[in-house]
N, C-alpha and C. Protein backbone atom coordinates (compact mmCIF):
# COMPACT_ATOMS: atom_id res chain seq x y z
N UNK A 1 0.85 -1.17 0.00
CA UNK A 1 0.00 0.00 0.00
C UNK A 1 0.90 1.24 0.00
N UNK A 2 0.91 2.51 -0.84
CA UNK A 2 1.17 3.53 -0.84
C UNK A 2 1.42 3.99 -0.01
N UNK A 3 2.08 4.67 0.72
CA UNK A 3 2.24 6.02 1.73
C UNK A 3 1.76 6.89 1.28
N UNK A 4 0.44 7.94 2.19
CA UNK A 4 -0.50 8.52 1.94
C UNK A 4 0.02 10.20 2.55
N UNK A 5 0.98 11.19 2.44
CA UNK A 5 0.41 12.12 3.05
C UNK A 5 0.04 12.22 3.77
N UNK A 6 -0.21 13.05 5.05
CA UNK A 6 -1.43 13.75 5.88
C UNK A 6 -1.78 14.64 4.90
N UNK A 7 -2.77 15.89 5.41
CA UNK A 7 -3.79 16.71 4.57
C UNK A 7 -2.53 18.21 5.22
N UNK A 8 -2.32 18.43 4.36
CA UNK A 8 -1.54 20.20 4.80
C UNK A 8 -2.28 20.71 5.40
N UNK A 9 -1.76 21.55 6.41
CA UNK A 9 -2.51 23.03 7.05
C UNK A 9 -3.12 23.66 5.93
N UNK A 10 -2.62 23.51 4.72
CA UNK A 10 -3.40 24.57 3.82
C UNK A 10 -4.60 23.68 3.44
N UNK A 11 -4.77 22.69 3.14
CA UNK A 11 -5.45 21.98 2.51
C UNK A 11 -6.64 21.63 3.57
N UNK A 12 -6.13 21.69 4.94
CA UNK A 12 -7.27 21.37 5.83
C UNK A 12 -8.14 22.94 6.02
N UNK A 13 -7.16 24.05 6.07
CA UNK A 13 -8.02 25.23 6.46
C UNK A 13 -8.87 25.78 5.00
N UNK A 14 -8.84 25.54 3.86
CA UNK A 14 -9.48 25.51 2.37
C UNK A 14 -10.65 24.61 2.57
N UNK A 15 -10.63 23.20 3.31
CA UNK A 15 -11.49 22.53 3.45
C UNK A 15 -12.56 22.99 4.70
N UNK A 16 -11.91 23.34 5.45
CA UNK A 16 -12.54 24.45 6.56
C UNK A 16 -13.46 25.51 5.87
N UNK A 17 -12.97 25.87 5.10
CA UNK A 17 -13.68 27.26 4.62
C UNK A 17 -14.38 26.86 3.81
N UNK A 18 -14.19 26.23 2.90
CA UNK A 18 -15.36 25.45 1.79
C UNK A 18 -16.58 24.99 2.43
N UNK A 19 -16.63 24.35 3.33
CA UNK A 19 -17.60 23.71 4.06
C UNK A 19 -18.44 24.47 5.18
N UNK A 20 -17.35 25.63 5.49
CA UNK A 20 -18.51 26.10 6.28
C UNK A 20 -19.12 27.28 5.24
N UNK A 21 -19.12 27.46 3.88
CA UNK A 21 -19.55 28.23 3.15
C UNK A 21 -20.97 27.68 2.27
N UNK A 22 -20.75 26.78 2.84
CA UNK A 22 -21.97 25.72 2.20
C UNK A 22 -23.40 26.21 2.86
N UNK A 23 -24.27 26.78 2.33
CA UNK A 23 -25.79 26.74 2.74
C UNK A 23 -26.29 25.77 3.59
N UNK A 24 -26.31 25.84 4.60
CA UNK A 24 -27.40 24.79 5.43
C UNK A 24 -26.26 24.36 6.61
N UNK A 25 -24.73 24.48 6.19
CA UNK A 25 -23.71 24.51 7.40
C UNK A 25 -23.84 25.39 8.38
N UNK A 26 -23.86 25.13 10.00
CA UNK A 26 -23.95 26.42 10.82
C UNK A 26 -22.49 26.58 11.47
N UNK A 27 -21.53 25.49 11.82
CA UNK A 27 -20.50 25.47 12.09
C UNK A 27 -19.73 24.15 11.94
N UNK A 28 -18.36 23.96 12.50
CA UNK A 28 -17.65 22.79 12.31
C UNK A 28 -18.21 22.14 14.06
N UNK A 29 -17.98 21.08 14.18
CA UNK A 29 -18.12 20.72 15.76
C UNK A 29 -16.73 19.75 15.92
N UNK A 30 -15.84 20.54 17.43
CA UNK A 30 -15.31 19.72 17.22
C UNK A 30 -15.16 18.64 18.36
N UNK A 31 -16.66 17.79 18.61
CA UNK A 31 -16.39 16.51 19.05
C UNK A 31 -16.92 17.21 20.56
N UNK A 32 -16.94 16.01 21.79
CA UNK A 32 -17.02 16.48 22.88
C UNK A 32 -16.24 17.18 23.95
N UNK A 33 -14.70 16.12 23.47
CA UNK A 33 -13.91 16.73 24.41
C UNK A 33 -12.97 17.32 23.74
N UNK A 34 -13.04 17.89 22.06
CA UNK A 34 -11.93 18.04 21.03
C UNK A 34 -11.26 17.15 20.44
N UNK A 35 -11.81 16.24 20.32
CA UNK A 35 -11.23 15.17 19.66
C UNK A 35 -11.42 14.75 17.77
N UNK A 36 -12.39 15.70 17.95
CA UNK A 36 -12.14 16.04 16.52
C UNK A 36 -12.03 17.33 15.65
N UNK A 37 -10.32 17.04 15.35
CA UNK A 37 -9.45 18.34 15.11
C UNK A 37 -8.21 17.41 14.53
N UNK A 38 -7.60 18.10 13.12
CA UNK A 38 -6.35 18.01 12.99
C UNK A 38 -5.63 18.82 13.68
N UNK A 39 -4.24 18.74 14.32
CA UNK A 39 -3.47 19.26 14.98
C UNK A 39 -1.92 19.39 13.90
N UNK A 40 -2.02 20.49 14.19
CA UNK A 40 -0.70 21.49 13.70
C UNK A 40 0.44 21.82 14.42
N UNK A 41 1.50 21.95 14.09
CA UNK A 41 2.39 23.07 14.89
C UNK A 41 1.77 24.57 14.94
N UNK A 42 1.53 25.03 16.64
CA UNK A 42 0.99 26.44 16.60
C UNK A 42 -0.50 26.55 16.46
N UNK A 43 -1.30 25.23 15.98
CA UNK A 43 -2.54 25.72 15.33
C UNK A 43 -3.45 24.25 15.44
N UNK A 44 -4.97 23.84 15.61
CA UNK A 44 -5.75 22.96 15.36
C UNK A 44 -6.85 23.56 15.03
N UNK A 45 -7.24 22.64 13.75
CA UNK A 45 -8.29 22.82 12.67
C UNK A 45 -9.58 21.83 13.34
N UNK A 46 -10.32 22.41 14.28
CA UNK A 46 -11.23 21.39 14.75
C UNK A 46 -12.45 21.01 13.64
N UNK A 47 -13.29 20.14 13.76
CA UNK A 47 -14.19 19.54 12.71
C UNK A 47 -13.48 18.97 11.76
N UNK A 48 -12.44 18.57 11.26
CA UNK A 48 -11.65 17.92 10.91
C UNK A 48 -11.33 16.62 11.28
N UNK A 49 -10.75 15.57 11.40
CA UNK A 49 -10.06 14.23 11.93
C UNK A 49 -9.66 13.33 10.59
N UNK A 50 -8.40 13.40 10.47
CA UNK A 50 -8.14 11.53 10.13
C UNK A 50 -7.97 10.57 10.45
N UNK A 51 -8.34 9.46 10.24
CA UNK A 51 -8.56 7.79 11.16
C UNK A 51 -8.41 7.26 10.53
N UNK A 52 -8.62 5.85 10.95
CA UNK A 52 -8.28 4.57 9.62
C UNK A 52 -9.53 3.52 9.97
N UNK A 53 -10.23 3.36 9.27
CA UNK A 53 -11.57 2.44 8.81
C UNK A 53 -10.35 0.97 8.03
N UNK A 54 -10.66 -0.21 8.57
CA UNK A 54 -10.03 -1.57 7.90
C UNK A 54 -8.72 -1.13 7.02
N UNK A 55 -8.31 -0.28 7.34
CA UNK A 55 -7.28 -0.26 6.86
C UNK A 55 -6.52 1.12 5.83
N UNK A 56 -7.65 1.99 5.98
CA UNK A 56 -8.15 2.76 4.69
C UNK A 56 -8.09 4.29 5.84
N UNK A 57 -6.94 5.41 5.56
CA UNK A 57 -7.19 6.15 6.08
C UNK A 57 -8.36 7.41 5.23
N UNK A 58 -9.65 7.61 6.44
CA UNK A 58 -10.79 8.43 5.69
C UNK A 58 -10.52 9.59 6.19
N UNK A 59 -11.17 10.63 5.98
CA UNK A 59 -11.53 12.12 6.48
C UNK A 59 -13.10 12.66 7.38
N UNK A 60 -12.48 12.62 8.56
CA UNK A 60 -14.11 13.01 9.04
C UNK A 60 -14.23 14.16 9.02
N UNK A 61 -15.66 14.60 8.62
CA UNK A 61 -16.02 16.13 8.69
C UNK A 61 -17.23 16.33 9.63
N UNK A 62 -17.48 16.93 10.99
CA UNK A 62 -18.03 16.92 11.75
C UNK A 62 -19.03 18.51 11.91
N UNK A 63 -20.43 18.52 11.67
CA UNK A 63 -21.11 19.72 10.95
C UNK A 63 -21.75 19.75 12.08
N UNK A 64 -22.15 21.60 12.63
CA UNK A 64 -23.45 21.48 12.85
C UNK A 64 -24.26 22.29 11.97
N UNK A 65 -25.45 21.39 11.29
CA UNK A 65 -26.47 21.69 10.74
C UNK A 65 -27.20 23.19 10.64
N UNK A 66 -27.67 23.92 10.16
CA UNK A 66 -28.78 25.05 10.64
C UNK A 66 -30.08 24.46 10.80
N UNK A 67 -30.65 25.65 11.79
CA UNK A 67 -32.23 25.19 12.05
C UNK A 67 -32.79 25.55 10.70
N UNK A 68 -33.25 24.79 10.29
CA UNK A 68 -33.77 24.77 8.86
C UNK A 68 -34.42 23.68 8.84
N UNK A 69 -36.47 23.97 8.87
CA UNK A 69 -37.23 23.11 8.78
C UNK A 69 -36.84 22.23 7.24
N UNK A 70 -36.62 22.82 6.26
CA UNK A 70 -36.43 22.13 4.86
C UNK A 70 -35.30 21.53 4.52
N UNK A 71 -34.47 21.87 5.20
CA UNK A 71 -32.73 22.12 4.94
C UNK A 71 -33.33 19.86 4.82
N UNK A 72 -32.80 19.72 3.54
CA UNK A 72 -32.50 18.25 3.34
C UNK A 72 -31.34 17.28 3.49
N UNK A 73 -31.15 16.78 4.72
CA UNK A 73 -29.52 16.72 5.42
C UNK A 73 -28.85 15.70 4.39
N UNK A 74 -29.38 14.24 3.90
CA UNK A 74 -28.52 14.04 3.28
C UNK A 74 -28.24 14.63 2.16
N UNK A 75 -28.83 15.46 1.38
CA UNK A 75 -27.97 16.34 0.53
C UNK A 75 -26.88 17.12 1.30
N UNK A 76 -26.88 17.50 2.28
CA UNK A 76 -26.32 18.47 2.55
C UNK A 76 -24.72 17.41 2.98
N UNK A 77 -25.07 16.34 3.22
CA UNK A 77 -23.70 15.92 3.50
C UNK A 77 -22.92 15.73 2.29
N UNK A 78 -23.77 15.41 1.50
CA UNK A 78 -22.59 14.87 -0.01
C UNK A 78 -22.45 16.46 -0.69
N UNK A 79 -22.85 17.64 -0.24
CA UNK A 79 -22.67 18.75 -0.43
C UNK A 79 -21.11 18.85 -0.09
N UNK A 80 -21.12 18.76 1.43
CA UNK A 80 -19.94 18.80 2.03
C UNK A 80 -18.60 17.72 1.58
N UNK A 81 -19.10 16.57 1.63
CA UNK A 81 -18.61 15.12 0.57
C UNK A 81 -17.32 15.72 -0.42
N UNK A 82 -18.33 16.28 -1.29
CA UNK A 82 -18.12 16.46 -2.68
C UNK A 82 -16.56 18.15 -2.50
N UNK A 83 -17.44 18.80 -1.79
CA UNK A 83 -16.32 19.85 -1.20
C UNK A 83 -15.27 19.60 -0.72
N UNK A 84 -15.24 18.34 -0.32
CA UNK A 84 -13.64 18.00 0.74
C UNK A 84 -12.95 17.41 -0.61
N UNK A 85 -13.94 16.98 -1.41
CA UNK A 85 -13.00 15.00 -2.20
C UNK A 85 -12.54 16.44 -3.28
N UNK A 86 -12.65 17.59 -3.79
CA UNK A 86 -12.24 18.25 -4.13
C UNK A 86 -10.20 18.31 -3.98
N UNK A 87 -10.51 18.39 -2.82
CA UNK A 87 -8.63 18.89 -2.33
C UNK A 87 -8.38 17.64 -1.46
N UNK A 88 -8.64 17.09 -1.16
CA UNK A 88 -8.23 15.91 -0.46
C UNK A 88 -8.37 14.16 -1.01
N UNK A 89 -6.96 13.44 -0.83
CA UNK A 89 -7.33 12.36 -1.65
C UNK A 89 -7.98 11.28 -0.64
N UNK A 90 -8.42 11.65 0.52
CA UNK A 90 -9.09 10.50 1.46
C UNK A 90 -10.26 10.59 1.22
N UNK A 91 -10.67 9.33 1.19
CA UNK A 91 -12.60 8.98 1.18
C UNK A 91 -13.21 10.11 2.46
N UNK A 92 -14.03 10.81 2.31
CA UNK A 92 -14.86 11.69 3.16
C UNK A 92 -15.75 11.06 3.66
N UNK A 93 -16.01 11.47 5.01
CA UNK A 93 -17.06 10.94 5.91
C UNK A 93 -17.95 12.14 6.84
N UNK A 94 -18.96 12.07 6.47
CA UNK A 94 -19.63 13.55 7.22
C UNK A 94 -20.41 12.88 8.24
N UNK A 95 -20.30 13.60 9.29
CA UNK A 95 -21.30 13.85 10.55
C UNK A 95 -21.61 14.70 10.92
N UNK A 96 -23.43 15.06 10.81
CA UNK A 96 -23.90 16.26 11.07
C UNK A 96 -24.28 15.57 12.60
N UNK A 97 -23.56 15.96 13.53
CA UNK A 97 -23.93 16.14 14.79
C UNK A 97 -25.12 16.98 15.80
N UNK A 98 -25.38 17.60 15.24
CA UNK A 98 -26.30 18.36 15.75
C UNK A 98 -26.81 19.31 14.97
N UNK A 99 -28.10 20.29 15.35
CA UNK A 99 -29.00 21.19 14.49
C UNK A 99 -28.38 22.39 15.65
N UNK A 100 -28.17 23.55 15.24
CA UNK A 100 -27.82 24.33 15.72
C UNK A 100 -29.19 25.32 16.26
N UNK A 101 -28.98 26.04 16.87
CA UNK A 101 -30.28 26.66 18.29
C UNK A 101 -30.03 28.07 17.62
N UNK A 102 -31.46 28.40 17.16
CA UNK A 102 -31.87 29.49 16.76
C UNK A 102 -30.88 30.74 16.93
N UNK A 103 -30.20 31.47 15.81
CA UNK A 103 -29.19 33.09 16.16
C UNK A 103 -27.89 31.73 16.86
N UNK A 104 -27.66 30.68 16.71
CA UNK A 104 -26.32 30.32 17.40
C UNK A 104 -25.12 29.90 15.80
N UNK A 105 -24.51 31.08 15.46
CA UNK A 105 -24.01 31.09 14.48
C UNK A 105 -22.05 31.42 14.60
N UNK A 106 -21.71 31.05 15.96
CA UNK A 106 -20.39 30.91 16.19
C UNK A 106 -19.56 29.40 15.64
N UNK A 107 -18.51 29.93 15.07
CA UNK A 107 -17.54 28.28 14.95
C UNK A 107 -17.15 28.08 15.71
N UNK A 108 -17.34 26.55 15.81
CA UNK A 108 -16.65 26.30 16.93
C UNK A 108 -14.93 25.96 17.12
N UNK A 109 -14.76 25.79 15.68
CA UNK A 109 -13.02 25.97 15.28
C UNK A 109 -12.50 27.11 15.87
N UNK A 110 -13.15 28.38 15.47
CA UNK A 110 -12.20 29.61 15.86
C UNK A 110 -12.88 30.22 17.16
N UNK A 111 -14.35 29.90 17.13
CA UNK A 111 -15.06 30.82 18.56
C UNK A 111 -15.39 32.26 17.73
N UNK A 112 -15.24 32.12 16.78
CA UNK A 112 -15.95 33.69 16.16
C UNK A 112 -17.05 33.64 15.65
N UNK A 113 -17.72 34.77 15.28
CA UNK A 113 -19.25 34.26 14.55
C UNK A 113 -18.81 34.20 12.98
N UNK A 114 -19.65 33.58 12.38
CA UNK A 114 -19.98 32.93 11.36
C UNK A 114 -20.32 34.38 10.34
C-alpha cells in the first residue's frame, strides 16, 4: 500500500472554509472533548479528523447543521462530501452532529461568529 500524506494546514483550512460556506452549514463541531481536530504546529483545525476504517485512512467532517425546517440533510452531507474529495485524496465521511439553536451562528473551530 502507498504512503498517503497527511492533509496540509493549507489543505485542511481551504477545506474548513469550503464547508462552512456551504448553505445549510452552521458550524464545524469539534467533538465532545476536542477530539475532533487536525493538529498542527501552533494551530488545530477542529471539525476535521483523520482515522483509519479496515485499513483505509478516511476524512471526518463533523457539521453542525442550521435550524432549517427544509434544509435536506442528506444532501447536505454529499454537499460537504463532494467539497472536501475536491482537495483531499481520502474517502470523506460527514457527521452532522447536531442542528444548531436558533441566532447560534459561532464556529466552533475559531469561537468567532460565522
Amino acid at each position: 500500500m502507498p504512503i498517503v500524506e497527511p492533509i496540509s494546514p493549507e489543505a485542511a483550512f481551504q477545506i474548513k472554509e469550503r464547508v462552512l460556506a456551504i448553505p445549510g452549514v452552521s458550524k464545524l463541531h469539534r467533538g465532545q472533548f476536542g477530539e475532533v481536530a487536525l493538529l498542527y504546529p501552533g494551530k488545530r483545525i477542529s471539525g476535521l479528523q483523520l482515522y483509519r476504517q479496515a485499513g483505509v485512512r478516511r476524512l471526518r467532517i463533523a457539521v453542525v447543521a442550521e435550524n432549517d425546517l427544509f434544509l435536506n440533510l442528506p444532501e447536505l452531507a454529499q454537499k460537504i462530501r463532494l467539497a472536501a474529495a475536491e482537495i483531499t485524496p481520502f474517502p470523506v465521511d460527514v457527521e452532522i452532529v447536531d442542528i444548531a439553536e436558533p441566532g447560534d451562528l459561532a464556529d466552533t473551530a475559531t469561537g468567532h461568529p460565522r
